[in-house]
C-alpha atoms as a PDB file:
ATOM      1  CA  UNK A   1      46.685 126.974  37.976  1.00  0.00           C
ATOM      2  CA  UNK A   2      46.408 125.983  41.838  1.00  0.00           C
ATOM      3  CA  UNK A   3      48.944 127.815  42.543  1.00  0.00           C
ATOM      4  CA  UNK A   4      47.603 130.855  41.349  1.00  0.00           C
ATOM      5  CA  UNK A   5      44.408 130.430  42.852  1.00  0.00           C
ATOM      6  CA  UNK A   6      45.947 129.540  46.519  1.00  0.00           C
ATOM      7  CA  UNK A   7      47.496 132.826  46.070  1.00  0.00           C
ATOM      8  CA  UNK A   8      44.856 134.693  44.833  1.00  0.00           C
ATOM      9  CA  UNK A   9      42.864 133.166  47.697  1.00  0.00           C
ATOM     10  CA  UNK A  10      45.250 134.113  50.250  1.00  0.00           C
ATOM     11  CA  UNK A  11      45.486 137.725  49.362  1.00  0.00           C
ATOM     12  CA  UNK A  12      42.036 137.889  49.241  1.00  0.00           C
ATOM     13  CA  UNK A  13      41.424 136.404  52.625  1.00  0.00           C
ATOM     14  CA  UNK A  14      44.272 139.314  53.761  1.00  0.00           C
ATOM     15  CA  UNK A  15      42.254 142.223  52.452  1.00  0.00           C
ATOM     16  CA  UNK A  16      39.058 141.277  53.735  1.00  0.00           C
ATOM     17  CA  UNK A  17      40.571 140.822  56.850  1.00  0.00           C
ATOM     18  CA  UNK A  18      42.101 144.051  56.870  1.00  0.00           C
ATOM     19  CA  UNK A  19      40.212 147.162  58.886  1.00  0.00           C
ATOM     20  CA  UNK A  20      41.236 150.787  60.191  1.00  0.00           C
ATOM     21  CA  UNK A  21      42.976 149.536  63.500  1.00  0.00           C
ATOM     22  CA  UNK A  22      44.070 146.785  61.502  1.00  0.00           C
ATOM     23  CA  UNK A  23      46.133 149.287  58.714  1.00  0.00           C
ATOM     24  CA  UNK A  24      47.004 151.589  61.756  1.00  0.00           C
ATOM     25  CA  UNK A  25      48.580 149.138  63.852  1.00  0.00           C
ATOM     26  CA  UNK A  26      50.854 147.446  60.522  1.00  0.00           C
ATOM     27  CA  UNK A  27      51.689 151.085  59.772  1.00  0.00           C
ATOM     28  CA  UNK A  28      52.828 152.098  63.482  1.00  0.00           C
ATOM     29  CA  UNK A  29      54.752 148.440  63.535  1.00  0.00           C
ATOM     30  CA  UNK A  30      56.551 149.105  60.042  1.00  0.00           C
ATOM     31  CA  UNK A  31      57.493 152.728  62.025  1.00  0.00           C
ATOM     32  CA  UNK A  32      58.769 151.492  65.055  1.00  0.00           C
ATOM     33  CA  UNK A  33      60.483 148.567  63.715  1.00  0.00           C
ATOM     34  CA  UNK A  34      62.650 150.696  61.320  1.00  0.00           C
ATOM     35  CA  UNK A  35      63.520 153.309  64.251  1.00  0.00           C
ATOM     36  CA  UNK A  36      64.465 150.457  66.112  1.00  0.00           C
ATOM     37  CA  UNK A  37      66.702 148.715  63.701  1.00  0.00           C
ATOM     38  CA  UNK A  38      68.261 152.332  62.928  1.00  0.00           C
ATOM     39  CA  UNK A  39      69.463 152.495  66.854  1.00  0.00           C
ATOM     40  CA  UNK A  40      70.641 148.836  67.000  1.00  0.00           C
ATOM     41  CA  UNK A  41      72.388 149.231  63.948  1.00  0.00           C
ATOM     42  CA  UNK A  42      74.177 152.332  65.261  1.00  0.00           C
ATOM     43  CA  UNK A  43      75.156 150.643  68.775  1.00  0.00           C
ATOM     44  CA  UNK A  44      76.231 147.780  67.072  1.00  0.00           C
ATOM     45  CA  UNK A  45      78.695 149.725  64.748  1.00  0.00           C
ATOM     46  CA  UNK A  46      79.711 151.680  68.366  1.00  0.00           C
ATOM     47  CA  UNK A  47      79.995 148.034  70.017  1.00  0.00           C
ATOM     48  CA  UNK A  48      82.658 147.202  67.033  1.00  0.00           C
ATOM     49  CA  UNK A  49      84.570 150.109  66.973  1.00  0.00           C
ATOM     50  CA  UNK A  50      85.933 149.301  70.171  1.00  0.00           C
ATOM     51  CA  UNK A  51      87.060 145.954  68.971  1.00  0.00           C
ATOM     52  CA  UNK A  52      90.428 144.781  67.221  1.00  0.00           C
ATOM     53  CA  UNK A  53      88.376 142.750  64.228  1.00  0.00           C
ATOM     54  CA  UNK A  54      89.203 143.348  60.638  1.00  0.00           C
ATOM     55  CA  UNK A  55      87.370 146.128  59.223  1.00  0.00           C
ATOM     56  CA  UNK A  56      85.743 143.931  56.226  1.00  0.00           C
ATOM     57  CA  UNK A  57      84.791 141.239  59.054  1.00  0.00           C
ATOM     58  CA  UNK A  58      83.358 143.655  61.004  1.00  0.00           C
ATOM     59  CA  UNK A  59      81.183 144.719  57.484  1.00  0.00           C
ATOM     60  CA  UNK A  60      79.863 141.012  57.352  1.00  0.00           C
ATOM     61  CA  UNK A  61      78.829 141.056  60.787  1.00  0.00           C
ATOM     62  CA  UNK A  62      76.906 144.012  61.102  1.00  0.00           C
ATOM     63  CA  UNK A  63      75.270 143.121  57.391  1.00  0.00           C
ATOM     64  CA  UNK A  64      74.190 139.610  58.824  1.00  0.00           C
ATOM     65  CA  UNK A  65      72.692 141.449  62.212  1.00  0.00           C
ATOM     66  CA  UNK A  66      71.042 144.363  59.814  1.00  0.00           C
ATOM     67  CA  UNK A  67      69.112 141.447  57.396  1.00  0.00           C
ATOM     68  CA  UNK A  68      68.028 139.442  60.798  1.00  0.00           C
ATOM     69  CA  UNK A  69      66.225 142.600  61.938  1.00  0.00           C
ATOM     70  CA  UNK A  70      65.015 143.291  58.839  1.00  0.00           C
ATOM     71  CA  UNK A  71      63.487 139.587  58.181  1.00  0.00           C
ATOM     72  CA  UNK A  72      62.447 140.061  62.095  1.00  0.00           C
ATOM     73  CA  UNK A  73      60.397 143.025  61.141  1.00  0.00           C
ATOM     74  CA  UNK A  74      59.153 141.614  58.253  1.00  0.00           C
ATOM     75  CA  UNK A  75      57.846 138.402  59.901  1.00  0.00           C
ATOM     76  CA  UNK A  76      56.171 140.296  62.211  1.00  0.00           C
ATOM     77  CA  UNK A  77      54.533 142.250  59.732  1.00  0.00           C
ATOM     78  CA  UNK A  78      53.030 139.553  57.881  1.00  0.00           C
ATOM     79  CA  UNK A  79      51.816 137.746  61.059  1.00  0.00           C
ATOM     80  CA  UNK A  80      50.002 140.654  61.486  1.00  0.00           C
ATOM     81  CA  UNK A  81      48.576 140.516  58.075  1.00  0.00           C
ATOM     82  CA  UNK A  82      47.465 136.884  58.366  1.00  0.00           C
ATOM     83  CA  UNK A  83      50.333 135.019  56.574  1.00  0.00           C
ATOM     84  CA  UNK A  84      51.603 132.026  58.078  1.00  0.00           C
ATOM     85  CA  UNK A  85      55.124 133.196  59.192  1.00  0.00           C
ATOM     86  CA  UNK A  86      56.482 129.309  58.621  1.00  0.00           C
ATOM     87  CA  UNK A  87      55.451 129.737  54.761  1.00  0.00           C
ATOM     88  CA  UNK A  88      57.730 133.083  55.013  1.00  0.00           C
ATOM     89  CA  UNK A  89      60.608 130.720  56.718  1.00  0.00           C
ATOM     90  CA  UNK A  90      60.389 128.313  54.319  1.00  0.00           C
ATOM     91  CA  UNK A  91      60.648 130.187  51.628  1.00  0.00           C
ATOM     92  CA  UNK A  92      63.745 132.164  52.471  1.00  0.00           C
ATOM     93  CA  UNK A  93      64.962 128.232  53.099  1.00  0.00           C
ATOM     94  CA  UNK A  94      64.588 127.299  49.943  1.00  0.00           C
ATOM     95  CA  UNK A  95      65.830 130.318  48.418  1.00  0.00           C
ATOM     96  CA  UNK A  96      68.760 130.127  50.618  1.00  0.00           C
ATOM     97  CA  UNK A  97      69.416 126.489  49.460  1.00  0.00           C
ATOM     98  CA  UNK A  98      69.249 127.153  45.781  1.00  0.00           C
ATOM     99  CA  UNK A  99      71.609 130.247  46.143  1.00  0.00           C
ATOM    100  CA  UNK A 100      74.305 128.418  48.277  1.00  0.00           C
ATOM    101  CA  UNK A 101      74.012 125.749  45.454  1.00  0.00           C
ATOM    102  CA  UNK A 102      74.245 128.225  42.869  1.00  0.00           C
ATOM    103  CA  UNK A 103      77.297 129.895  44.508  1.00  0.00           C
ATOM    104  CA  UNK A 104      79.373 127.273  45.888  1.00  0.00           C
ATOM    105  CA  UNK A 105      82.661 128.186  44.777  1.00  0.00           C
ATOM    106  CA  UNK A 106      82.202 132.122  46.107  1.00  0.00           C
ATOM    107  CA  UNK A 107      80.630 131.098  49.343  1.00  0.00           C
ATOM    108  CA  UNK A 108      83.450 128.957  49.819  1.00  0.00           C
ATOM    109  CA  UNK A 109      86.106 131.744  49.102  1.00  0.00           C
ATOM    110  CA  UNK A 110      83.717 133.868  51.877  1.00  0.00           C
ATOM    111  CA  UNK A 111      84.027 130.932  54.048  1.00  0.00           C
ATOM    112  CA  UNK A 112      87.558 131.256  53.772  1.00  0.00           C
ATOM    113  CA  UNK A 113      87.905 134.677  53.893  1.00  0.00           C
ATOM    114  CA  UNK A 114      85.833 135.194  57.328  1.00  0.00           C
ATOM    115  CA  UNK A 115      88.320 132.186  58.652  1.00  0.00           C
ATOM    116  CA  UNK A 116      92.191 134.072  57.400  1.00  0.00           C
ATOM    117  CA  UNK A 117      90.206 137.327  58.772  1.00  0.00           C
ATOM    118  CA  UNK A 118      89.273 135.603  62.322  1.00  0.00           C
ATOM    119  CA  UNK A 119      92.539 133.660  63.042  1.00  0.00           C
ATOM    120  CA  UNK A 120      94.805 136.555  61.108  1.00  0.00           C
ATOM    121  CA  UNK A 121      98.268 134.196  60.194  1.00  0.00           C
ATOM    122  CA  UNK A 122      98.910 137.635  58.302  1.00  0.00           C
ATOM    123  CA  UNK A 123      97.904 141.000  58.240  1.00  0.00           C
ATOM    124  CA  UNK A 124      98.818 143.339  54.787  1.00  0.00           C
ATOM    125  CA  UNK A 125     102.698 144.502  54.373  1.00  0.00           C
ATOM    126  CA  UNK A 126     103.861 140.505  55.943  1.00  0.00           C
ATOM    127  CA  UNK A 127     105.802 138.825  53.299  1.00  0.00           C
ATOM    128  CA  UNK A 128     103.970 134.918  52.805  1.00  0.00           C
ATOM    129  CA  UNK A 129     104.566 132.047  51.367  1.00  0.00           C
ATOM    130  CA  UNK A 130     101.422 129.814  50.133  1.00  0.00           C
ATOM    131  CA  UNK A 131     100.002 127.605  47.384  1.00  0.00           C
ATOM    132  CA  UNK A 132     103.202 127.655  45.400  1.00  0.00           C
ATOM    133  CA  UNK A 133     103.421 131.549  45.710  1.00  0.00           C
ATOM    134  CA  UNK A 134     105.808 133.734  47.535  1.00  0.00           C
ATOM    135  CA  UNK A 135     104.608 137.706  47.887  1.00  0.00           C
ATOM    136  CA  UNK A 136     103.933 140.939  50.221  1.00  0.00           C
ATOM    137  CA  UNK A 137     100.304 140.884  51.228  1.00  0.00           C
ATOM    138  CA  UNK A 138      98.818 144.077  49.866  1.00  0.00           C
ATOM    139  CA  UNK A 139      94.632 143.600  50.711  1.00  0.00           C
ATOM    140  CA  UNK A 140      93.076 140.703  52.366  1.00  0.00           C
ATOM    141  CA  UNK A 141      89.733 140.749  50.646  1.00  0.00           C
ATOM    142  CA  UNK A 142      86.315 138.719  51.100  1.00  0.00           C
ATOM    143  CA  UNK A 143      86.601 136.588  48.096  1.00  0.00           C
ATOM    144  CA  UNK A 144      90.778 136.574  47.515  1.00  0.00           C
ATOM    145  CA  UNK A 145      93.740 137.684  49.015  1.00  0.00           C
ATOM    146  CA  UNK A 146      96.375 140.015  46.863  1.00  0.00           C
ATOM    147  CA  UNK A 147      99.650 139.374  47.263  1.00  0.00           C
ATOM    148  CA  UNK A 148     102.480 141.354  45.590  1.00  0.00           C
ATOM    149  CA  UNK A 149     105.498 139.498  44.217  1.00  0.00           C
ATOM    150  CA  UNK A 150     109.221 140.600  44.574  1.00  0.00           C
ATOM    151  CA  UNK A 151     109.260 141.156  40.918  1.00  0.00           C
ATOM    152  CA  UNK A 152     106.112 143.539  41.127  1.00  0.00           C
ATOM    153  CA  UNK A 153     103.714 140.964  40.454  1.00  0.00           C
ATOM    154  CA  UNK A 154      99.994 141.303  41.510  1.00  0.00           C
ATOM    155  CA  UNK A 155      98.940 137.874  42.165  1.00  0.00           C
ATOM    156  CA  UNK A 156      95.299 137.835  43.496  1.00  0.00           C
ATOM    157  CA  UNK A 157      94.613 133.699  45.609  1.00  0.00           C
ATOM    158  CA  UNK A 158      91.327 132.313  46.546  1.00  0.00           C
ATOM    159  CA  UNK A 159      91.006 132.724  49.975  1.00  0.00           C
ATOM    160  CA  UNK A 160      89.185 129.028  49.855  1.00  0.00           C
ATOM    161  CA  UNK A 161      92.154 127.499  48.571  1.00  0.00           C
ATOM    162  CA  UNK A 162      94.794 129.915  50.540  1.00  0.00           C
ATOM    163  CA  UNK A 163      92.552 128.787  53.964  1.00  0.00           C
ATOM    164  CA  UNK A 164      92.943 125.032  53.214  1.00  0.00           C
ATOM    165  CA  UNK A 165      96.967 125.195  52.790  1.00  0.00           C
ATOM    166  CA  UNK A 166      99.894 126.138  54.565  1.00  0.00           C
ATOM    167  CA  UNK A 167     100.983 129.576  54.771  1.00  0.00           C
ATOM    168  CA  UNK A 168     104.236 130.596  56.005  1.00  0.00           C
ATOM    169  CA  UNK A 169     104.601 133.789  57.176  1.00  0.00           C
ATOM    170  CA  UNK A 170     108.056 135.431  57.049  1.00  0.00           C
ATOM    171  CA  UNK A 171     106.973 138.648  58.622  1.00  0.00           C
ATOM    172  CA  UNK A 172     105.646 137.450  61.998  1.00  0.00           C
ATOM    173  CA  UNK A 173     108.374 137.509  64.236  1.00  0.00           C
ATOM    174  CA  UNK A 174     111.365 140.654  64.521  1.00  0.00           C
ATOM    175  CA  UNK A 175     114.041 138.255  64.478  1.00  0.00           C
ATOM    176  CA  UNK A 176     115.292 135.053  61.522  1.00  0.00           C
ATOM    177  CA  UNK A 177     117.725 132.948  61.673  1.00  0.00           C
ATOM    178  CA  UNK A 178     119.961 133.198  58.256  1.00  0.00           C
ATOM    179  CA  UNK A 179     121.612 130.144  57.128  1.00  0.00           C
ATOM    180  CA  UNK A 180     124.497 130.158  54.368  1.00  0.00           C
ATOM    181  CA  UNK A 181     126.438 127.367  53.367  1.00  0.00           C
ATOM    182  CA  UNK A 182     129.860 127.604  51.968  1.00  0.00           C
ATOM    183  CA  UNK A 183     131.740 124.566  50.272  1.00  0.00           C
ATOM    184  CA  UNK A 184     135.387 124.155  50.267  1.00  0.00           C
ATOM    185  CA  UNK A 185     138.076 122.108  48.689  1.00  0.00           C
ATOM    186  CA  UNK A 186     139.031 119.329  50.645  1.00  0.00           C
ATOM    187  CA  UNK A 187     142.419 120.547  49.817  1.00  0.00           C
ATOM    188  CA  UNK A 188     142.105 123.626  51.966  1.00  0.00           C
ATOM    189  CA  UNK A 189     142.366 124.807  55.817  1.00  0.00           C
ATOM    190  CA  UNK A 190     139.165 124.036  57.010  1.00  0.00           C
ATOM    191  CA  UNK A 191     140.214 125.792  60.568  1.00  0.00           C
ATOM    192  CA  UNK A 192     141.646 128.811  58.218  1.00  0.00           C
ATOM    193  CA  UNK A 193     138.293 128.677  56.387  1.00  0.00           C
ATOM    194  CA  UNK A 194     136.232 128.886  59.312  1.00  0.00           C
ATOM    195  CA  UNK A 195     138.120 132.118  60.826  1.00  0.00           C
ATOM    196  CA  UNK A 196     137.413 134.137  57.277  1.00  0.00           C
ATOM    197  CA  UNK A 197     133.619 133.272  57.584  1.00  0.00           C
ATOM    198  CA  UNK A 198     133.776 134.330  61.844  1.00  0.00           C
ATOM    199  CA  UNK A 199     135.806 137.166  60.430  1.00  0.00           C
ATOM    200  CA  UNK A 200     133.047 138.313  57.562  1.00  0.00           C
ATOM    201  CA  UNK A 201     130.204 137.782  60.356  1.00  0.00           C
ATOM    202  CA  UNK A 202     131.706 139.274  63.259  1.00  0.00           C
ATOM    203  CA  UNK A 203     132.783 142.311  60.705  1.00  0.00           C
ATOM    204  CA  UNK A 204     128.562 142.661  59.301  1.00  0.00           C
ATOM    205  CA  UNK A 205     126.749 145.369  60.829  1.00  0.00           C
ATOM    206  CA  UNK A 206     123.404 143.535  60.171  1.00  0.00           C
ATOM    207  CA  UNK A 207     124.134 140.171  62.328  1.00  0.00           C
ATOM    208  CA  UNK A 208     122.839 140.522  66.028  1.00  0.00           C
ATOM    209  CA  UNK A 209     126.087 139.586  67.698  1.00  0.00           C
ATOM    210  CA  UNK A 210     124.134 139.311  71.004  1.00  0.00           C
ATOM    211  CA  UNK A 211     122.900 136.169  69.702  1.00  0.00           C
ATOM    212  CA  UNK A 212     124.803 132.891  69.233  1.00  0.00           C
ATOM    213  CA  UNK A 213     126.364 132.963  65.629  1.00  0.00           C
ATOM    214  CA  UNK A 214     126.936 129.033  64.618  1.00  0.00           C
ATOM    215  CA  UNK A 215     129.663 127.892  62.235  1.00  0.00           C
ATOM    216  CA  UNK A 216     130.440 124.434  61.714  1.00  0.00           C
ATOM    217  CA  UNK A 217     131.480 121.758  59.469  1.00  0.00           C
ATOM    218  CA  UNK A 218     128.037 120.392  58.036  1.00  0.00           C
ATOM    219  CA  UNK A 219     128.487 117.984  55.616  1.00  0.00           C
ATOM    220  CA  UNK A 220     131.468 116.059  53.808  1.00  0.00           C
ATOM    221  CA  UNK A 221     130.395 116.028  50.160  1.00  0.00           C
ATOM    222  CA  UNK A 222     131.064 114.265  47.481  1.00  0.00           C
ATOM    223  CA  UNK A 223     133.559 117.166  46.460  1.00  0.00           C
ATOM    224  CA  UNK A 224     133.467 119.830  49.067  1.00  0.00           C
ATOM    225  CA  UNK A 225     133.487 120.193  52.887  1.00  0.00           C
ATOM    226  CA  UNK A 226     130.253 122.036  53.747  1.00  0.00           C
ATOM    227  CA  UNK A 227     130.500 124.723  56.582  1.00  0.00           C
ATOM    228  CA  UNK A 228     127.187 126.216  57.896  1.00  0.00           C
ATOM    229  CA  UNK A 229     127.092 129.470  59.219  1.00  0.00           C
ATOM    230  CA  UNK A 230     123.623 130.095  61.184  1.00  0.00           C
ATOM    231  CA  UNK A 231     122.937 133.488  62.326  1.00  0.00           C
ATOM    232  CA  UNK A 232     119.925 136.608  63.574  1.00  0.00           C
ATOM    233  CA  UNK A 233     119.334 139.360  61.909  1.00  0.00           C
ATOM    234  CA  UNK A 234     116.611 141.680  61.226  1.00  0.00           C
ATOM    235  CA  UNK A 235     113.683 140.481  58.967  1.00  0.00           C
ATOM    236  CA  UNK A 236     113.874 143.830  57.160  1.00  0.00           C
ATOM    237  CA  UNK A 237     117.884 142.461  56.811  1.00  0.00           C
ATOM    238  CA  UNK A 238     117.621 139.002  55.989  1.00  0.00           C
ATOM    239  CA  UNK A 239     118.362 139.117  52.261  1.00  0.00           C
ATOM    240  CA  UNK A 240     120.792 141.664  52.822  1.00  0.00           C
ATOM    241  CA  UNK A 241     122.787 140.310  55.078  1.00  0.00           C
ATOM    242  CA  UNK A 242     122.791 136.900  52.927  1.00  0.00           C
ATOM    243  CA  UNK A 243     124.038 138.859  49.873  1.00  0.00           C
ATOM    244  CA  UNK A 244     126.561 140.445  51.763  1.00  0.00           C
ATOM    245  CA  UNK A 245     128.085 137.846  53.392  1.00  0.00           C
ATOM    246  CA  UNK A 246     127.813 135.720  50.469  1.00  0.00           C
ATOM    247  CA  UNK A 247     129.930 138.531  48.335  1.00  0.00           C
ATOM    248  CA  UNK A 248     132.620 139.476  51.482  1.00  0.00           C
ATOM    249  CA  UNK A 249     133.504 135.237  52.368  1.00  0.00           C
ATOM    250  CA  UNK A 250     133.542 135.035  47.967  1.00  0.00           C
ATOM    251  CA  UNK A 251     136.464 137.987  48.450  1.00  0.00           C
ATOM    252  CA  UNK A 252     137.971 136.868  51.105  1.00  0.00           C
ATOM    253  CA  UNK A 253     138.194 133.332  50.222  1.00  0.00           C
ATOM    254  CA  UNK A 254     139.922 134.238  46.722  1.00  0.00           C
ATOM    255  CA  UNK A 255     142.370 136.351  48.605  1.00  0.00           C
ATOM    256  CA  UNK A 256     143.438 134.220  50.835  1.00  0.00           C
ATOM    257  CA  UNK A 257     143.681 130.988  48.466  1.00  0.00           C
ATOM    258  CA  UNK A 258     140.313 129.055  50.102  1.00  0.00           C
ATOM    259  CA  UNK A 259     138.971 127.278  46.789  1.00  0.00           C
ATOM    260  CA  UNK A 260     135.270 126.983  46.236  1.00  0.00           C
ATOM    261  CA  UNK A 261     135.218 123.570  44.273  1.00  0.00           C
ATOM    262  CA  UNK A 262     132.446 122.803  41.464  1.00  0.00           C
ATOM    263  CA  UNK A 263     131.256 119.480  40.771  1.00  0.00           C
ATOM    264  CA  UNK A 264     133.701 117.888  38.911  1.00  0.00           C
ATOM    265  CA  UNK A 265     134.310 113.849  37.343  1.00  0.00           C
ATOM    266  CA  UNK A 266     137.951 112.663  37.365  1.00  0.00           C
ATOM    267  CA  UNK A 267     138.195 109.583  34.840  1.00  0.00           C
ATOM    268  CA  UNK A 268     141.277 107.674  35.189  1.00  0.00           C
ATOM    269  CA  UNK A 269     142.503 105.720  31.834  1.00  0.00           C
ATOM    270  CA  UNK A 270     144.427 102.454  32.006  1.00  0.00           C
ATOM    271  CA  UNK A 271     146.919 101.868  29.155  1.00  0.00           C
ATOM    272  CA  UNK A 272     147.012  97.785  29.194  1.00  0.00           C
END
């Protein structure tokens, strides 16, 4: 075949071309190429040691510099044997083409993985919501992201998709604001209502009574009078503090004769 015989040609041409300076010189390149690759690779990993990148990042990176030298070295090498470097070049083109074709979906998990890893909207032990799924971030991985759910749940997202929708991070700042709604009869004391909810707030250890604690009337329903109640806590305390208050206004209300009202249809008969 031609192919076979441009080859066999080519080698050909390579060995006759070869000599005893020729071998020595390839020999002493190969030698001094790998020593220096050895040293840049180590002052690279020094050079990211000192830096605040994520530790598989940081793998990717010096991986990428390593096979540069390496193709660098290799180049050179066959230069010196008589190959045309471009033919070297192109070939590692086309190989690169067919590979990224072959591996579109992964690369684009990678792609998405060096991006969550660069920008960082999380870091593992932040509670996130994304793609329809709530969970603690365990590992941020190249190819996915693991995410633990509250009911112990190991839920493992592509970081393609994950990097292409929104992600709302929970666990980013000290402080939330914690917002419970409580209905009451239209019957009842709002103003008397009101005072049990301050009461239950002011009486919470959780609630950060430095900041402003909001309660209002919200919303006149159909068959309740919403009041809000917006307050900070802790993240650590957020669900907490909603249970509790939830359970101590729920207490207080029955004591005190505040009705919670359910939805309800009144249908009035006329006798003609």
């Amino acid at each position: 075949m031609p192919e076979t015989t441009e080859a066999t040609n080519m080698l050909t041409d390579v060995l006759t071309k070869l000599n005893l300076q020729s071998i020595v010189g390839i020999i002493l390149t190969i030698m001094i190429g790998l020593i220096a690759i050895k040293y840049i690779m180590k002052l690279v990993v020094k050079i990211f040691e000192r830096t605040k990148l994520n530790e598989t990042l940081e793998k990717i990176i010096v991986s990428v510099i390593k096979f540069a030298l390496y193709f660098v070295l290799v180049t050179t090498v066959a230069d010196m044997l008589g190959l045309p470097p471009a033919s070297l070049i192109t070939l590692a083109g086309t190989l690169g083409v067919a590979f990224s074709l072959a591996m579109q979906d992964s690369l684009s998990n990678i792609a998405g993985g060096i991006l969550i890893m660069s920008t960082t909207p999380f870091k593992p032990g932040d509670f996130i919501e994304a793609c329809g799924i709530s969970g603690t971030v365990d590992q941020i991985g190249l190819i996915h992201t693991a995410l633990n759910t509250v009911d112990n749940k190991r839920i493992f997202v592509p970081n393609g998709t994950l990097s292409k929708n929104t992600i709302v991070n929970y666990s980013a700042e000290e402080l939330r604001q914690l917002e419970i709604m409580f209905p009451i009869g239209y019957g009842c004391d709002t103003r008397k209502a009101k005072s049990i909810i301050e009461e239950m707030v002011n009486n919470c250890d959780f609630v950060k009574h430095d900041r402003n604690v909001f309660i209002r009337v919200w919303n006149l329903g159909e068959s309740s009078v919403d009041i809000i109640v917006r307050c900070w806590v802790a993240k650590a305390d957020y669900f907490e503090t909603k249970c509790h208050l939830l359970e101590e206004v729920k207490y207080a209300f029955d004591e005190r004769g505040i009705t919670i009202p359910y939805n309800q249809l009144d249908v009035h008969i006329n006798n003609n």
